[in-house]
Protein backbone atom coordinates (compact mmCIF):
# COMPACT_ATOMS: atom_id res chain seq x y z
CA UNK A 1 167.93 151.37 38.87
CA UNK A 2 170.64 152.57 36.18
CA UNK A 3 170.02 156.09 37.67
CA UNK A 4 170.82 155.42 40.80
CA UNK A 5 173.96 153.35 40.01
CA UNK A 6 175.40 156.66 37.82
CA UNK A 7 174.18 159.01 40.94
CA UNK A 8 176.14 156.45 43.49
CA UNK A 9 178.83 156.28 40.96
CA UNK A 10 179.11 160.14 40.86
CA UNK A 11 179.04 160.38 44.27
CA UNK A 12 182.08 157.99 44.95
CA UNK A 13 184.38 159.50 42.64
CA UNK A 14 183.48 162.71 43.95
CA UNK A 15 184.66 161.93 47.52
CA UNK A 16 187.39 159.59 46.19
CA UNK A 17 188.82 162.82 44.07
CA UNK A 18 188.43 164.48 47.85
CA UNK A 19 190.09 162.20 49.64
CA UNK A 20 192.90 161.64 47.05
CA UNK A 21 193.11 165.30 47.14
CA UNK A 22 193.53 165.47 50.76
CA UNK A 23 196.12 162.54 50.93
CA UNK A 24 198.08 164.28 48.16
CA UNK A 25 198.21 167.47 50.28
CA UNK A 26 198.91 165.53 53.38
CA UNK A 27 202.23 163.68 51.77
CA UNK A 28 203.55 166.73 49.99
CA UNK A 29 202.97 169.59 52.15
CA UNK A 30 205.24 172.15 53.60
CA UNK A 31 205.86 172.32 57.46
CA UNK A 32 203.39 175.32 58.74
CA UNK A 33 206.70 176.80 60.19
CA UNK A 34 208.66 176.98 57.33
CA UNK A 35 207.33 179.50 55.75
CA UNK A 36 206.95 182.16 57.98
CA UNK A 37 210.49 182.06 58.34
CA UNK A 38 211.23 182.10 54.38
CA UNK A 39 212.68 185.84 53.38
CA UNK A 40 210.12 187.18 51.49
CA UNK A 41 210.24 189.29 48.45
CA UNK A 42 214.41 188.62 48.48
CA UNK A 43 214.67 189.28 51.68
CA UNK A 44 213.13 192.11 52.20
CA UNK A 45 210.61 192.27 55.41
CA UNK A 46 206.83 193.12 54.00
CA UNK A 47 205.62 196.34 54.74
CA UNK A 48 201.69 195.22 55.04
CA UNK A 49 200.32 192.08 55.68
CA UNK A 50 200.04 189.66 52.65
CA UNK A 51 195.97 189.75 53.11
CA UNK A 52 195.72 193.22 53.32
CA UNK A 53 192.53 194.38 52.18
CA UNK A 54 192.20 196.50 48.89
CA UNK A 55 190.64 200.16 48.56
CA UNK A 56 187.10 200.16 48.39
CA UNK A 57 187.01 202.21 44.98
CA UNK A 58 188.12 198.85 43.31
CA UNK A 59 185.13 196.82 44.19
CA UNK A 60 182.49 198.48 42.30
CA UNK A 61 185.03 198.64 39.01
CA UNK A 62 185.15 194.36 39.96
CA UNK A 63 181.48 194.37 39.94
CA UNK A 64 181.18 196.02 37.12
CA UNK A 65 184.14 193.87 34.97
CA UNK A 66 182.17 190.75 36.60
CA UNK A 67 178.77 191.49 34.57
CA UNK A 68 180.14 192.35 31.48
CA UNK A 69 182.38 189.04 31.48
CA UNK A 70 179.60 186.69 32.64
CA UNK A 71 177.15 188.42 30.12
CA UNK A 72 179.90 187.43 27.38
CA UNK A 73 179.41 184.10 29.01
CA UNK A 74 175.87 184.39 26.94
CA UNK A 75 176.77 185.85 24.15
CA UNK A 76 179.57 183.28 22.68
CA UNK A 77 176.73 180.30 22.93
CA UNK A 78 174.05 182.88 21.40
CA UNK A 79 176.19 183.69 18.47
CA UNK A 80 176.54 180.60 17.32
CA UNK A 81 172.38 179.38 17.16
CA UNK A 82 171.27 183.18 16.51
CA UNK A 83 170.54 182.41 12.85
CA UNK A 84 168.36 179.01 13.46
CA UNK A 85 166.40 180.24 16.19
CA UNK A 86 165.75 184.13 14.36
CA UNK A 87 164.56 187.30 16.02
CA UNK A 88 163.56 185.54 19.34
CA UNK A 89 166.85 185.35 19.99
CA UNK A 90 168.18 188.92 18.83
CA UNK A 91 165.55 190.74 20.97
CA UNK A 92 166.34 188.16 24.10
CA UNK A 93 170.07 189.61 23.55
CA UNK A 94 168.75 192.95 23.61
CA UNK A 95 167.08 192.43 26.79
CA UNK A 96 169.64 191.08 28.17
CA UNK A 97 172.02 193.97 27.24
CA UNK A 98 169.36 196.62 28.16
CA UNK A 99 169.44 195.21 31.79
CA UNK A 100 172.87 195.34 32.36
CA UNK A 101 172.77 198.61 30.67
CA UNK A 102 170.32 199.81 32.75
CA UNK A 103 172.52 198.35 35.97
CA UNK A 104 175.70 200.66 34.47
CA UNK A 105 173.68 204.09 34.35
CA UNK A 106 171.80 203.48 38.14
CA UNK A 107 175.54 203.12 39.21
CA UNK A 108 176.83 205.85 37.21
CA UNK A 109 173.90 208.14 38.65
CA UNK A 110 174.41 206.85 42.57
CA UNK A 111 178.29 207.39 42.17
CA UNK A 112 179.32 204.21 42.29
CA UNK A 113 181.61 204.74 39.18
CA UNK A 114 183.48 208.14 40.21
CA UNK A 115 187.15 207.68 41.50
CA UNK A 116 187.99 210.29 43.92
């Protein structure tokens, strides 16, 4: 029964953070008219749109910035049990690197990397 308690416990202060949330934002936001009549950038009008879309030639650079950063994700826990566990873990690593190496050169080879 102690399981279910914790879940239903969970569970309340989950939607209690929500609705707290939602009160909080309800008592301290802005009018929705006020700020599309706020100068913006010192008064200056904006020349695009502030959710302009970016060049496409950035996404793939995102991608790949994305999978090295997650895969670091793995390597600060693994660096730190590497020596108790042994070579299990080093050629794990390896796979793990030789995947997203693997990932690079197929983008490399399709283009995905080149600029212009």
């Amino acid at each position: 029964m102690s399981v279910y308690l914790s879940l239903a416990t969970m569970l309340g202060l989950a939607v209690g953070g929500v609705l707290l949330a939602y009160l909080l934002h309800r008592r301290t936001a802005v009018a929705p008219g006020a700020v599309a009549t706020l100068p913006f950038l010192s008064g200056w009008r904006p020349a695009e749109h502030a959710l302009s879309r970016f060049e496409a030639r950035y996404y793939p650079m995102t991608l790949l910035f994305l999978a090295f950063d997650v895969e670091m994700l793995y390597m600060y826990p693994w660096a730190t049990v590497v020596a108790s566990i042994g070579t299990s873990a080093i050629v794990e690593m390896f796979v793990l690197l030789g995947v997203l190496m693997t990932g690079v050169l197929w983008a490399w080879r399709e283009g995905a990397l080149r600029w212009t």
